[in-house]
PDB file of N, CA and C in Angstrom:
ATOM      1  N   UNK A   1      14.965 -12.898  -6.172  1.00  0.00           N
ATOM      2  CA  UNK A   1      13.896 -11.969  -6.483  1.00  0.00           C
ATOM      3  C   UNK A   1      13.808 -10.937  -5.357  1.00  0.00           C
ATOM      4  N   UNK A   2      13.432  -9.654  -5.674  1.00  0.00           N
ATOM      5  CA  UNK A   2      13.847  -8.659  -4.574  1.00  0.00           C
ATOM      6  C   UNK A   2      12.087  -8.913  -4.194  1.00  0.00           C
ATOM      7  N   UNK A   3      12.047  -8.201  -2.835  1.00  0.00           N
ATOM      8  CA  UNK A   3      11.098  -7.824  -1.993  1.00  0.00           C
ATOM      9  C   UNK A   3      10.997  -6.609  -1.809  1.00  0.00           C
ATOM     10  N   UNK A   4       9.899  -6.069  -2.789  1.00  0.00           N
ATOM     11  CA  UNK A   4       8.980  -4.705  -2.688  1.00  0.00           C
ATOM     12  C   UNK A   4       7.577  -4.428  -2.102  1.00  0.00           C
ATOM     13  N   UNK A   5       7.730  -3.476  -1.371  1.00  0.00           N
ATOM     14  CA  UNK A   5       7.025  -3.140  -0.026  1.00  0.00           C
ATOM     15  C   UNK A   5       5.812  -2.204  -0.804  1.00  0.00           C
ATOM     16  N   UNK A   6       4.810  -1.972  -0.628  1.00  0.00           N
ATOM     17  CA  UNK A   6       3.768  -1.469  -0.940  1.00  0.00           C
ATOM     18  C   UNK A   6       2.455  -1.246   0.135  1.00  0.00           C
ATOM     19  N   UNK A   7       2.565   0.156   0.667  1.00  0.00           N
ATOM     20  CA  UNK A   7       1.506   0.546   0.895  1.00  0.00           C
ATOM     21  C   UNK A   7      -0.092   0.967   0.787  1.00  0.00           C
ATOM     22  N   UNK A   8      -1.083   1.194   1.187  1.00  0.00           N
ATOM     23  CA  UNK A   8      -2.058   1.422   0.962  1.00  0.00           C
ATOM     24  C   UNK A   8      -2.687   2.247   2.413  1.00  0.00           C
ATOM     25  N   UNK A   9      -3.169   3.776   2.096  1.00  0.00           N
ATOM     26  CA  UNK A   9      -4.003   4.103   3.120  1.00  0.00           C
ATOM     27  C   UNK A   9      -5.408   4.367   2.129  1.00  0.00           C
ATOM     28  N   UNK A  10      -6.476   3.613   2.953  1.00  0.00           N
ATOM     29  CA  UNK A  10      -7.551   3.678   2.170  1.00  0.00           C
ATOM     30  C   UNK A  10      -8.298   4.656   2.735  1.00  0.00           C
ATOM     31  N   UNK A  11      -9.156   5.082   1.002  1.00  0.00           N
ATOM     32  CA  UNK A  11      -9.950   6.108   1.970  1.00  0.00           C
ATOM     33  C   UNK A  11     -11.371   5.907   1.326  1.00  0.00           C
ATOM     34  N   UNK A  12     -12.647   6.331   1.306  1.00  0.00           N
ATOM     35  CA  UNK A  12     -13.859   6.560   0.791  1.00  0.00           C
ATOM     36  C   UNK A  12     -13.735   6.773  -0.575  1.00  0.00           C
ATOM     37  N   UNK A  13     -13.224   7.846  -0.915  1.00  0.00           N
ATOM     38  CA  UNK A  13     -13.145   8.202  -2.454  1.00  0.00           C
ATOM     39  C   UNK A  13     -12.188   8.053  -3.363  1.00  0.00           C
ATOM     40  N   UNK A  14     -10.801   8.010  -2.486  1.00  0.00           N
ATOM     41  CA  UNK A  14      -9.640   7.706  -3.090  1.00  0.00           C
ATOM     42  C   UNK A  14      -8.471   6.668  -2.218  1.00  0.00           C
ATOM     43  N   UNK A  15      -7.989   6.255  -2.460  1.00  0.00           N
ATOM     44  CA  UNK A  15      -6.444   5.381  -1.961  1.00  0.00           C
ATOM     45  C   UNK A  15      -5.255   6.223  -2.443  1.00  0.00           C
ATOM     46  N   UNK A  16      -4.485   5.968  -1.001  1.00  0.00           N
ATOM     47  CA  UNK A  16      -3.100   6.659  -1.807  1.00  0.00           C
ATOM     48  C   UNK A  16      -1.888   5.548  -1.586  1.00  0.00           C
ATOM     49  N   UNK A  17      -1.039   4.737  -2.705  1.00  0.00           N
ATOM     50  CA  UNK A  17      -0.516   4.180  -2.771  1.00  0.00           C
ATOM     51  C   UNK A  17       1.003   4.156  -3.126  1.00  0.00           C
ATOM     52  N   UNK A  18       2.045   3.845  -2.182  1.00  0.00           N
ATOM     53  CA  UNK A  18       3.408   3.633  -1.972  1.00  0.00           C
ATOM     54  C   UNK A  18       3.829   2.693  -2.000  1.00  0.00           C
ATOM     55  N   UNK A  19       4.569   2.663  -2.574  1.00  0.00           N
ATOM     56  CA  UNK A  19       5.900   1.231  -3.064  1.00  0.00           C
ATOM     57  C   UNK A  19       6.849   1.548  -3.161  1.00  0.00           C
ATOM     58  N   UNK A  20       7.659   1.068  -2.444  1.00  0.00           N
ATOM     59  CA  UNK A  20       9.760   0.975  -2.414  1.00  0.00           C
ATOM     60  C   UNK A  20      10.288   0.041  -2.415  1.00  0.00           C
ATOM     61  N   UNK A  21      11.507  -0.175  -2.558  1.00  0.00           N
ATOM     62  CA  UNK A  21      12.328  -1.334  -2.989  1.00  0.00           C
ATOM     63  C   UNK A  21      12.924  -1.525  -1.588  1.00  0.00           C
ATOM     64  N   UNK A  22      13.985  -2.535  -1.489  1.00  0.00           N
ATOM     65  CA  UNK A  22      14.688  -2.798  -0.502  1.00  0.00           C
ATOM     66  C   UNK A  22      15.680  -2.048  -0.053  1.00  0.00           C
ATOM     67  N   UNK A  23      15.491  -1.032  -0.494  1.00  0.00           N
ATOM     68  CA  UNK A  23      16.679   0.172   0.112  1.00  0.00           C
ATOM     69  C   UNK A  23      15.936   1.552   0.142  1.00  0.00           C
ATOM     70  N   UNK A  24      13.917   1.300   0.279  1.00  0.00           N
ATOM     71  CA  UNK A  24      13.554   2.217   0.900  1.00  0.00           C
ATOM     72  C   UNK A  24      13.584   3.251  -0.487  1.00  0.00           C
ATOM     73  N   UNK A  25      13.730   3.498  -1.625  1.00  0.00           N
ATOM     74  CA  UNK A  25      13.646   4.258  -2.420  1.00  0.00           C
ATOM     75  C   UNK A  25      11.716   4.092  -3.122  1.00  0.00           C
ATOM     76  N   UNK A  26      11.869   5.173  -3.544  1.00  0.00           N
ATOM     77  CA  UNK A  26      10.017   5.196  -3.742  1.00  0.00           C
ATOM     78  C   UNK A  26      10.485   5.209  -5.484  1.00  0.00           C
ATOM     79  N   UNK A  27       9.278   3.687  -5.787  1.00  0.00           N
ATOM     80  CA  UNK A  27       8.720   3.397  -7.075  1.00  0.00           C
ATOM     81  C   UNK A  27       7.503   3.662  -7.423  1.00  0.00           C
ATOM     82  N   UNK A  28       6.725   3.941  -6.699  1.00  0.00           N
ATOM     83  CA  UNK A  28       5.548   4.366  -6.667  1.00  0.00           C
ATOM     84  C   UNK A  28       4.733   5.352  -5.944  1.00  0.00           C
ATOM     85  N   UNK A  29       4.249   6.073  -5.883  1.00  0.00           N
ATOM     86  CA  UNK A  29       3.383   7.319  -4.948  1.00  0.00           C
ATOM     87  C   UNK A  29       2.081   8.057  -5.742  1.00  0.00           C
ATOM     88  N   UNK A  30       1.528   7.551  -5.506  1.00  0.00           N
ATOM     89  CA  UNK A  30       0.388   8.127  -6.287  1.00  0.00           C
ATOM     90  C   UNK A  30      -1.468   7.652  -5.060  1.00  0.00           C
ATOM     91  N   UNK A  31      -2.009   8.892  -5.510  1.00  0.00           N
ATOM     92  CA  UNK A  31      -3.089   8.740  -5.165  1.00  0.00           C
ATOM     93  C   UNK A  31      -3.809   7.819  -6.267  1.00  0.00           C
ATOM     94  N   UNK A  32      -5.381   7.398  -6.246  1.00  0.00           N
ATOM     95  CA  UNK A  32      -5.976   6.602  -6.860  1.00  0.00           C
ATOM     96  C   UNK A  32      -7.080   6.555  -6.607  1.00  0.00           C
ATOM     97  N   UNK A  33      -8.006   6.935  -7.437  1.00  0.00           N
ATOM     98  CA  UNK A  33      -9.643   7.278  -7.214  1.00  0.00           C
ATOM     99  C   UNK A  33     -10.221   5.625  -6.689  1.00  0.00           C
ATOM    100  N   UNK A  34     -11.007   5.646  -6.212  1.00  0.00           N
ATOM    101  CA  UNK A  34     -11.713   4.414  -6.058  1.00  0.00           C
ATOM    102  C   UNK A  34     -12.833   4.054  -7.435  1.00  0.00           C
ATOM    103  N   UNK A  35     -12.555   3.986  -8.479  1.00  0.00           N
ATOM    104  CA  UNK A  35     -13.142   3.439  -9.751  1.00  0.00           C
ATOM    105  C   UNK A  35     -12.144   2.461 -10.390  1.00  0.00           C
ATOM    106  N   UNK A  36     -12.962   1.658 -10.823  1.00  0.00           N
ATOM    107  CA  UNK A  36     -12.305  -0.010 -11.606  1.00  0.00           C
ATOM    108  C   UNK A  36     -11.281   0.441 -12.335  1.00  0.00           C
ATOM    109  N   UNK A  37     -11.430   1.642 -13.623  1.00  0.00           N
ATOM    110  CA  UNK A  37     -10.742   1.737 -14.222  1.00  0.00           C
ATOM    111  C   UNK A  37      -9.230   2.462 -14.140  1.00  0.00           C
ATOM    112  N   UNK A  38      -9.313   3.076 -12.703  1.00  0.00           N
ATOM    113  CA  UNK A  38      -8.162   3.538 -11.793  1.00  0.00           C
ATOM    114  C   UNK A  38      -7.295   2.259 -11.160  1.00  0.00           C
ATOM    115  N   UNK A  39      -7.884   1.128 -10.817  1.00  0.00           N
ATOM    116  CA  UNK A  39      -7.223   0.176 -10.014  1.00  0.00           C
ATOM    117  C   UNK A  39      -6.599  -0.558 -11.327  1.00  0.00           C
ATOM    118  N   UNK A  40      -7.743  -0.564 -12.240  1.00  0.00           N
ATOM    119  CA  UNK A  40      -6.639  -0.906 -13.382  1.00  0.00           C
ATOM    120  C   UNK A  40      -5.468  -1.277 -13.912  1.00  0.00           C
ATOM    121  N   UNK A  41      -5.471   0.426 -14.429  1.00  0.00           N
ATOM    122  CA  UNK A  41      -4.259   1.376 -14.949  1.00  0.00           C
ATOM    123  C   UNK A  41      -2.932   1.070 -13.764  1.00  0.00           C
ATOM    124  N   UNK A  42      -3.717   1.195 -12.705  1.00  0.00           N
ATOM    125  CA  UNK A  42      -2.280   0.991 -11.165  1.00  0.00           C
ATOM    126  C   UNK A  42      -1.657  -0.390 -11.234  1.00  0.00           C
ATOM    127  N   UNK A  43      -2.665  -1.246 -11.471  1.00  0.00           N
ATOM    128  CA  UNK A  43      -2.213  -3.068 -11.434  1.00  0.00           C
ATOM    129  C   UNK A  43      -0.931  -3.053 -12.441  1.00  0.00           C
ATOM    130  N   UNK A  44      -1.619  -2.273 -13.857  1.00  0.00           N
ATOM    131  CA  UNK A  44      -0.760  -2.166 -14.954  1.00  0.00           C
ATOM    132  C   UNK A  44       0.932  -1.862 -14.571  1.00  0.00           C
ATOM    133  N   UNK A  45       0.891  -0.680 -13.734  1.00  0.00           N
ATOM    134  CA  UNK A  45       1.836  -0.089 -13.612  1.00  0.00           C
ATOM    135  C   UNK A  45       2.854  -0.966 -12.422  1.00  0.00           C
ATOM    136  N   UNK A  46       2.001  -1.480 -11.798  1.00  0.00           N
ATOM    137  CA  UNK A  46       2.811  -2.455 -10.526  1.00  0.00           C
ATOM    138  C   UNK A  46       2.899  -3.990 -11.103  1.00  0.00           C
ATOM    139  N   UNK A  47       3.031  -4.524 -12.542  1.00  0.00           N
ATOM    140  CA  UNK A  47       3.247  -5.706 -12.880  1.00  0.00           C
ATOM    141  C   UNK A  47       4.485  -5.039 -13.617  1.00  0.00           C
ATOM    142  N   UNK A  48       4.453  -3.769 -13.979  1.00  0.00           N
ATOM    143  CA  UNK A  48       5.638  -3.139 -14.759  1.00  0.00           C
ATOM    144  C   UNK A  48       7.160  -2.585 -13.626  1.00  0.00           C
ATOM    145  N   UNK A  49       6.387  -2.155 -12.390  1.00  0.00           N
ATOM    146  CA  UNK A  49       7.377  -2.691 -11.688  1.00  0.00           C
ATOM    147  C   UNK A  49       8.118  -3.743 -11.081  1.00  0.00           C
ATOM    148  N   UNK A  50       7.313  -4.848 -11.204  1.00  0.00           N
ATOM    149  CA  UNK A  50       7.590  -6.043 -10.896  1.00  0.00           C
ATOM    150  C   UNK A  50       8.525  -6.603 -11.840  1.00  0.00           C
ATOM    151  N   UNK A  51       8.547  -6.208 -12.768  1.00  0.00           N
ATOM    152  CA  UNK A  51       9.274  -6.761 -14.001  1.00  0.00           C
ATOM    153  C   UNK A  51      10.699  -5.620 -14.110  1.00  0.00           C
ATOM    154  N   UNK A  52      10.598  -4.852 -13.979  1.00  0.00           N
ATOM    155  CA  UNK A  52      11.420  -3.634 -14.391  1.00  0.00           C
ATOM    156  C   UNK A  52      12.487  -4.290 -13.072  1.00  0.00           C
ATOM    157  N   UNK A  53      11.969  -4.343 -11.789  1.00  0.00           N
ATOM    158  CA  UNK A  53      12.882  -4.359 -10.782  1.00  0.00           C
ATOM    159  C   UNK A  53      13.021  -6.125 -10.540  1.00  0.00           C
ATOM    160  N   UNK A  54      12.405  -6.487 -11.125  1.00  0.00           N
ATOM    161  CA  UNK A  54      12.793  -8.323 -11.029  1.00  0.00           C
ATOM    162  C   UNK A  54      12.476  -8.635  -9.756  1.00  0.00           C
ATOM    163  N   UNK A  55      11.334  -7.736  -9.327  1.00  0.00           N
ATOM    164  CA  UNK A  55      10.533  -7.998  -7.691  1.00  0.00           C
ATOM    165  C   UNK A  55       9.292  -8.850  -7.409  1.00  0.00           C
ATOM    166  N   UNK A  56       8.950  -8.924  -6.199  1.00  0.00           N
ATOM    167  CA  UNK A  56       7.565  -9.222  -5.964  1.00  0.00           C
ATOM    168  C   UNK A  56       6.750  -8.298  -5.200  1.00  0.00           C
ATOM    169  N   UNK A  57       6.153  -7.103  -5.355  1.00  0.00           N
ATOM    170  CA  UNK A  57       5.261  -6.225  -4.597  1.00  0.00           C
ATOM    171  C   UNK A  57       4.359  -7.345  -3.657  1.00  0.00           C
ATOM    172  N   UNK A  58       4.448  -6.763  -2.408  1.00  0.00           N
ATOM    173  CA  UNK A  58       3.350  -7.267  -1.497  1.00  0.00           C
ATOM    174  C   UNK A  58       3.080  -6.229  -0.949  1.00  0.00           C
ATOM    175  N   UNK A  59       1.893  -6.305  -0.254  1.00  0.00           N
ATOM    176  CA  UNK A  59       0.975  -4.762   0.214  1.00  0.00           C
ATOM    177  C   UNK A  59       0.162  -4.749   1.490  1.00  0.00           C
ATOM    178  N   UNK A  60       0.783  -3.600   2.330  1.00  0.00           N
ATOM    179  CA  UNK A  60      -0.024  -3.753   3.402  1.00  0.00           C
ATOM    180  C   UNK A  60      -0.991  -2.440   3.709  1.00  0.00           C
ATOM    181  N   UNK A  61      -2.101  -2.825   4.270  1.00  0.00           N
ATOM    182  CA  UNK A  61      -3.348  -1.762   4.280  1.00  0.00           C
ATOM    183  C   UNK A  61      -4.091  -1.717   5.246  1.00  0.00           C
ATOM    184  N   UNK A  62      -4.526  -0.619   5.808  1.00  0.00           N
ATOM    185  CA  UNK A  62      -5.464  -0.641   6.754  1.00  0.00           C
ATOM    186  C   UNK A  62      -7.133  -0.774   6.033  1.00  0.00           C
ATOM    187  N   UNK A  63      -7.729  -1.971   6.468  1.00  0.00           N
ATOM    188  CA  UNK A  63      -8.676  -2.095   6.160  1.00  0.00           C
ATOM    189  C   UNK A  63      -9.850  -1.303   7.609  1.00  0.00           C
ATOM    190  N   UNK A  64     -10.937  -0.699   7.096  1.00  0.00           N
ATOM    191  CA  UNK A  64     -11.689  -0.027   7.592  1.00  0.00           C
ATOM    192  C   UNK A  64     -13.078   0.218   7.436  1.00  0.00           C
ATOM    193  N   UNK A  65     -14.252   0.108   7.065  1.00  0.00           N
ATOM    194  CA  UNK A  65     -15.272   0.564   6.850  1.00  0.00           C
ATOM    195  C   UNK A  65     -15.446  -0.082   5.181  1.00  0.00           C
ATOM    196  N   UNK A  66     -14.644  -1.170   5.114  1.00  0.00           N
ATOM    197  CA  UNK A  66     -14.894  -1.701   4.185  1.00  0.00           C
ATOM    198  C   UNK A  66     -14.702  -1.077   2.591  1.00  0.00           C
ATOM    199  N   UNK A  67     -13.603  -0.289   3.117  1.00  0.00           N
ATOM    200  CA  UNK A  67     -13.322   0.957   1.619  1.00  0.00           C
ATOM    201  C   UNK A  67     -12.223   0.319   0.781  1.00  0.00           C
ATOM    202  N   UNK A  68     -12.128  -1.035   1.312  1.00  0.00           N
ATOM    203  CA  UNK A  68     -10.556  -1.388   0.211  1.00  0.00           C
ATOM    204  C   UNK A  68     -11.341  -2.326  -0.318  1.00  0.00           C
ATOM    205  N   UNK A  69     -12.577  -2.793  -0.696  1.00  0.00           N
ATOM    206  CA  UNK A  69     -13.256  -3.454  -1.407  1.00  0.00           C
ATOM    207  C   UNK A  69     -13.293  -2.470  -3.009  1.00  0.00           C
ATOM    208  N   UNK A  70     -13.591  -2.571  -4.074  1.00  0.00           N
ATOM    209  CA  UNK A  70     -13.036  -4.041  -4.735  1.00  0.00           C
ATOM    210  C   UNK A  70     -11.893  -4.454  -4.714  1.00  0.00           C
ATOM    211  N   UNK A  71     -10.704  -2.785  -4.472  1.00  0.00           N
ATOM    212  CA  UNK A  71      -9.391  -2.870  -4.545  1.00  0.00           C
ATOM    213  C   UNK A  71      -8.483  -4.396  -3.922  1.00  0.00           C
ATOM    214  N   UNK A  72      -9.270  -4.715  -2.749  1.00  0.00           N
ATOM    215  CA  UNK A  72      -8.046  -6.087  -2.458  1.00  0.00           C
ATOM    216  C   UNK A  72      -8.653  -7.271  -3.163  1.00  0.00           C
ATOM    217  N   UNK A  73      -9.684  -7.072  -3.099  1.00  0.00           N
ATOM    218  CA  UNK A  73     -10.105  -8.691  -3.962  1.00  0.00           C
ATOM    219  C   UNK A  73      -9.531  -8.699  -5.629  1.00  0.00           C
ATOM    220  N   UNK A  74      -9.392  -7.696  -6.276  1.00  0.00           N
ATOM    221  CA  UNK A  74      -8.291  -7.700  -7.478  1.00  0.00           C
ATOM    222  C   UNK A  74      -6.529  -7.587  -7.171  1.00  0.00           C
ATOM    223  N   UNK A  75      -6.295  -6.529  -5.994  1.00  0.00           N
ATOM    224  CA  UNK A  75      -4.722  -7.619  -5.917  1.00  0.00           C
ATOM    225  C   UNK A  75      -4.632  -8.742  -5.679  1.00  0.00           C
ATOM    226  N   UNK A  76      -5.536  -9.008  -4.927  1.00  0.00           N
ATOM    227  CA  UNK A  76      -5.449 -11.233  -4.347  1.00  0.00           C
ATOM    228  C   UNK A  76      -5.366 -11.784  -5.795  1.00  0.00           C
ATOM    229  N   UNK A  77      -6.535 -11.136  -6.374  1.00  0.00           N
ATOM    230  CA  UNK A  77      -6.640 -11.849  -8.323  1.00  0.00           C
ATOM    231  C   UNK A  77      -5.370 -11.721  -8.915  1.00  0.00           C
ATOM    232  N   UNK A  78      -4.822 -10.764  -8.694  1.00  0.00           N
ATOM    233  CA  UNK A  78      -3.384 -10.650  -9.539  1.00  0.00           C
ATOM    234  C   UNK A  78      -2.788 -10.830  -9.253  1.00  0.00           C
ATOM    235  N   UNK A  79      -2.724 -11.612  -7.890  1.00  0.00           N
ATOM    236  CA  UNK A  79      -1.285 -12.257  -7.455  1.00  0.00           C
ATOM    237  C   UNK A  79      -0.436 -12.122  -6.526  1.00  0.00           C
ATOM    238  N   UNK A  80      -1.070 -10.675  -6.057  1.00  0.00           N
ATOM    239  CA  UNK A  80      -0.311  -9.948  -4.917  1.00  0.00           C
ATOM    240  C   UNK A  80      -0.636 -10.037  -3.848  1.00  0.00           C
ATOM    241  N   UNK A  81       0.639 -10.495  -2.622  1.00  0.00           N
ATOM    242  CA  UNK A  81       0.174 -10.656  -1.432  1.00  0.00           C
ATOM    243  C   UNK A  81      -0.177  -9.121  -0.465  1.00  0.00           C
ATOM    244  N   UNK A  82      -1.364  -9.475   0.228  1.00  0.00           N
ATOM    245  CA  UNK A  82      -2.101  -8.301   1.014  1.00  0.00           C
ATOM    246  C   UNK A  82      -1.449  -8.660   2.393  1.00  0.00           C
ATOM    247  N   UNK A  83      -1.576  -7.369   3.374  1.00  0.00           N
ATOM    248  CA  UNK A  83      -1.370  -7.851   4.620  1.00  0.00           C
ATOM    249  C   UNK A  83      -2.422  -6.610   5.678  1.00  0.00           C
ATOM    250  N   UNK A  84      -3.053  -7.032   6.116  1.00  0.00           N
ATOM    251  CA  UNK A  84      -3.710  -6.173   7.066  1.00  0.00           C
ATOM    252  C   UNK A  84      -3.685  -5.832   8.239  1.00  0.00           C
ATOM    253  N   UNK A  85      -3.545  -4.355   8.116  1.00  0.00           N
ATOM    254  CA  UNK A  85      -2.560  -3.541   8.739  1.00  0.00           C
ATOM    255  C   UNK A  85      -3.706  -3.090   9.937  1.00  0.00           C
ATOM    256  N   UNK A  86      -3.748  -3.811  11.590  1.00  0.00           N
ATOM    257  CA  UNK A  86      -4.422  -3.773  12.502  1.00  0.00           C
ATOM    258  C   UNK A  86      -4.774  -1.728  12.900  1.00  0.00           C
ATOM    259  N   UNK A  87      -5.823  -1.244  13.365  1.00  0.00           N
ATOM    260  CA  UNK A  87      -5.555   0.041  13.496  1.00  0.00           C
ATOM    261  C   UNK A  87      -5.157   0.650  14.716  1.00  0.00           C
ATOM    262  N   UNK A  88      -4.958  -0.370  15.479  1.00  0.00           N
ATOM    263  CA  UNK A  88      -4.422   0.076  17.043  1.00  0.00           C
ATOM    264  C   UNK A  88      -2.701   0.385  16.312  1.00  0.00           C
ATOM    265  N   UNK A  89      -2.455  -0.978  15.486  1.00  0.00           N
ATOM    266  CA  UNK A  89      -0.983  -0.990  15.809  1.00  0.00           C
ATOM    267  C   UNK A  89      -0.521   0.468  15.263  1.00  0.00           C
ATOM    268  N   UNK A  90      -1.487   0.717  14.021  1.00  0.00           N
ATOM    269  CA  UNK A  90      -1.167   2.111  13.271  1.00  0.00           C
ATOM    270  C   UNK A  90      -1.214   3.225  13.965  1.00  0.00           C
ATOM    271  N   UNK A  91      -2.038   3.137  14.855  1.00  0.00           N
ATOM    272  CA  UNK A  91      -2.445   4.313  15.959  1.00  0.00           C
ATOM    273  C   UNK A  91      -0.846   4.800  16.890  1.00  0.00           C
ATOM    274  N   UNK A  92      -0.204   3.183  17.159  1.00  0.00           N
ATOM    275  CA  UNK A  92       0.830   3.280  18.441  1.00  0.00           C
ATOM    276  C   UNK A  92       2.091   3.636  17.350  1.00  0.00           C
ATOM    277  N   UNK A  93       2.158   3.392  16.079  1.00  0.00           N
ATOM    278  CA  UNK A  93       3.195   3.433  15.181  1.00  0.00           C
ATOM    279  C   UNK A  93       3.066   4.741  15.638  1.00  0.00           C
ATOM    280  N   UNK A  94       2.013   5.545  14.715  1.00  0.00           N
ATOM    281  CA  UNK A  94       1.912   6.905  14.488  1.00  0.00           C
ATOM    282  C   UNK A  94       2.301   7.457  15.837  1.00  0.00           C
ATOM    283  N   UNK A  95       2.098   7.136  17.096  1.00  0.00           N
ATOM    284  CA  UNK A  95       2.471   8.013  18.485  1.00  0.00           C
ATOM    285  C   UNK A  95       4.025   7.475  18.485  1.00  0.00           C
ATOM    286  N   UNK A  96       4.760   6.641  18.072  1.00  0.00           N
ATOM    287  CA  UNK A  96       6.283   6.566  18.388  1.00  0.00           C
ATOM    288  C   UNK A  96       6.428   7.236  17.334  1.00  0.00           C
ATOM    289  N   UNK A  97       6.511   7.654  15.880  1.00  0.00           N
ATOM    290  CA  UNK A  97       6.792   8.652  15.215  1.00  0.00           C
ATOM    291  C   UNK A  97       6.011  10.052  15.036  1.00  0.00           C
ATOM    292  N   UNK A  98       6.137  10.571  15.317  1.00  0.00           N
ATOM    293  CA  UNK A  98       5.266  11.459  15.512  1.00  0.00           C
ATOM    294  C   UNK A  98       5.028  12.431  14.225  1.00  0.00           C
ATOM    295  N   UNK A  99       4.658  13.050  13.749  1.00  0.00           N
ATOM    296  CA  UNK A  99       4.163  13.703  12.143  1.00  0.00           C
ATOM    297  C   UNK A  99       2.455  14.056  11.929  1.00  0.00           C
ATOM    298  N   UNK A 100       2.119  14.529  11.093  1.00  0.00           N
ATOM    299  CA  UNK A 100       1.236  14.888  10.436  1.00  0.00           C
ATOM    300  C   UNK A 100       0.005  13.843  10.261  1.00  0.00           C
ATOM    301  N   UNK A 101      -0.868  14.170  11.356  1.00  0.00           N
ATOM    302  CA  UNK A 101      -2.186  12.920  11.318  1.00  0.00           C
ATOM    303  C   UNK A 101      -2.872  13.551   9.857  1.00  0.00           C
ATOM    304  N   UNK A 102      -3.508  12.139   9.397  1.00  0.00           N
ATOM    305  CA  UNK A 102      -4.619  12.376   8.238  1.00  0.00           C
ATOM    306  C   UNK A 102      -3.876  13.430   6.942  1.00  0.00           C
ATOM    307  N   UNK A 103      -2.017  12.433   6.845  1.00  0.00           N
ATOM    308  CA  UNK A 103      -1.637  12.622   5.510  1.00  0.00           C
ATOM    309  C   UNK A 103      -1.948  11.433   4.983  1.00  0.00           C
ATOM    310  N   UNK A 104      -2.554  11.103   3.830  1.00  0.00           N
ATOM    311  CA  UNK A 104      -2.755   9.875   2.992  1.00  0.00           C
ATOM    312  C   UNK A 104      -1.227   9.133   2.935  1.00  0.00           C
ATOM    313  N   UNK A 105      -0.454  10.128   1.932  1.00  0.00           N
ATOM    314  CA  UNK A 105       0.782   9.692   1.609  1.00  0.00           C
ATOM    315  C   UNK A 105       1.704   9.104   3.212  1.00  0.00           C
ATOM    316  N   UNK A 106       1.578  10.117   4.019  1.00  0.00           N
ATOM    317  CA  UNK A 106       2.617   9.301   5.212  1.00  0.00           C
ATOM    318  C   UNK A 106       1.837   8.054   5.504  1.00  0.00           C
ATOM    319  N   UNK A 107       0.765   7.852   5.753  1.00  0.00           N
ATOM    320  CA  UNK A 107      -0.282   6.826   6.111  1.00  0.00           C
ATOM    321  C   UNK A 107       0.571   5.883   5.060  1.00  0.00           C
ATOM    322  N   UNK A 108       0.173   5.867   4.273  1.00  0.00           N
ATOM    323  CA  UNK A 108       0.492   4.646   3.028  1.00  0.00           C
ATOM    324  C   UNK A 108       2.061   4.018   3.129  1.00  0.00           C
ATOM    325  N   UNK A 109       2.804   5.178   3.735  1.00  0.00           N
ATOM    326  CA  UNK A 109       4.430   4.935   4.136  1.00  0.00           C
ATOM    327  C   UNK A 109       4.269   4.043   5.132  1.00  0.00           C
ATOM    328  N   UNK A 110       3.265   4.723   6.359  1.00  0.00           N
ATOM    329  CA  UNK A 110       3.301   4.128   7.508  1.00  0.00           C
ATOM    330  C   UNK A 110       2.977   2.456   7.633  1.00  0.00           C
ATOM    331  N   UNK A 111       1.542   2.167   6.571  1.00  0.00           N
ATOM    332  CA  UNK A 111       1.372   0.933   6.373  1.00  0.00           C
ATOM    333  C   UNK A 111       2.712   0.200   5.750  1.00  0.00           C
ATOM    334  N   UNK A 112       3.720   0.163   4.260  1.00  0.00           N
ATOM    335  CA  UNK A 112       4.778   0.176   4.307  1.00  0.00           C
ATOM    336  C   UNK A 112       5.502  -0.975   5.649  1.00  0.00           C
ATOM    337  N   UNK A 113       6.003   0.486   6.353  1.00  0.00           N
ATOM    338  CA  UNK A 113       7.002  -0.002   7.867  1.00  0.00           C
ATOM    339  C   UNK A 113       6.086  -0.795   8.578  1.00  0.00           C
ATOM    340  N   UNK A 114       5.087  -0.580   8.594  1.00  0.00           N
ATOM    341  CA  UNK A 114       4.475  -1.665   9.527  1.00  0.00           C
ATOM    342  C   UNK A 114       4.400  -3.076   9.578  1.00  0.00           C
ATOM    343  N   UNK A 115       4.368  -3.564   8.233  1.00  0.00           N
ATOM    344  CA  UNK A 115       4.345  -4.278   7.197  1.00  0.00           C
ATOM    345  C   UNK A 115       5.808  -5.197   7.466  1.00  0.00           C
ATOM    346  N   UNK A 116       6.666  -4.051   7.267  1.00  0.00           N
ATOM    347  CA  UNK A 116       8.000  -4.588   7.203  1.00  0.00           C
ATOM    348  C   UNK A 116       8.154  -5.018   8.962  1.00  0.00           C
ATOM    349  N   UNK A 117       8.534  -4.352  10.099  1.00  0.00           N
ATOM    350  CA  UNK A 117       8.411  -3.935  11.173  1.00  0.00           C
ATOM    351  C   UNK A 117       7.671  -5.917  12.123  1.00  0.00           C
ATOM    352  N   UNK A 118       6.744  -6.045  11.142  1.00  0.00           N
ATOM    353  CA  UNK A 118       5.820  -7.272  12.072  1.00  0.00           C
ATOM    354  C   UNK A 118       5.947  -8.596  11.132  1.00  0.00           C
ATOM    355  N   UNK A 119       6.674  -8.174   9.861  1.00  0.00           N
ATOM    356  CA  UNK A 119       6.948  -9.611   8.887  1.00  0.00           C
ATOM    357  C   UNK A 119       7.556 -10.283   9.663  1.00  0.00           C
TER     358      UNK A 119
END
């Protein structure tokens, strides 16, 4: 069974969420409102990758101010392993690569490598 990597940078109003396969190719990229019926539609779409690629998505996120509520307590429900993504370490990631502070999408990459990086 392959091992697919899935990000999460959370935010207040929206999440932006990344998933790649084991060779780093993107299956997923999409932002995502923070409403039930958004986390939904996304679960939908990441049991369809799970199946399509004969994977297991696991997901790592910076938790913060308590904004990935309801979102992680329904991946735990569906099966998917979470991993929480410390914000120092994200802080020292982000200063050895250096790029664009307060992009959602690189954020969500960044959780991703981090993920991978400390497994």
């Amino acid at each position: 069974m392959k091992r697919l990597s899935g990000g999460i940078d959370i935010g207040s109003e929206s999440h932006h969420i990344t998933i790649l396969d084991e060779e780093d190719h993107i299956l997923y990229n999409q932002k995502v409102s923070h409403k039930i019926n958004e986390f939904t539609e996304s679960i939908k779409q990441f049991k369809k990758i799970e199946k399509k690629e004969r994977g297991k998505i696991s997901f790592a996120l910076e938790g913060k101010n308590g904004y990935s509520a309801p979102l992680d307590r329904i991946l735990l429900n569906q099966g998917f392993t979470l991993y929480n993504v410390d914000n120092l370490k994200l802080k020292r990631f982000r200063q050895a690569f250096a790029g664009e502070w307060r992009d959602d999408q690189r954020d969500a990459l960044q959780d991703v490598k981090i993920k991978r990086a400390y497994k």
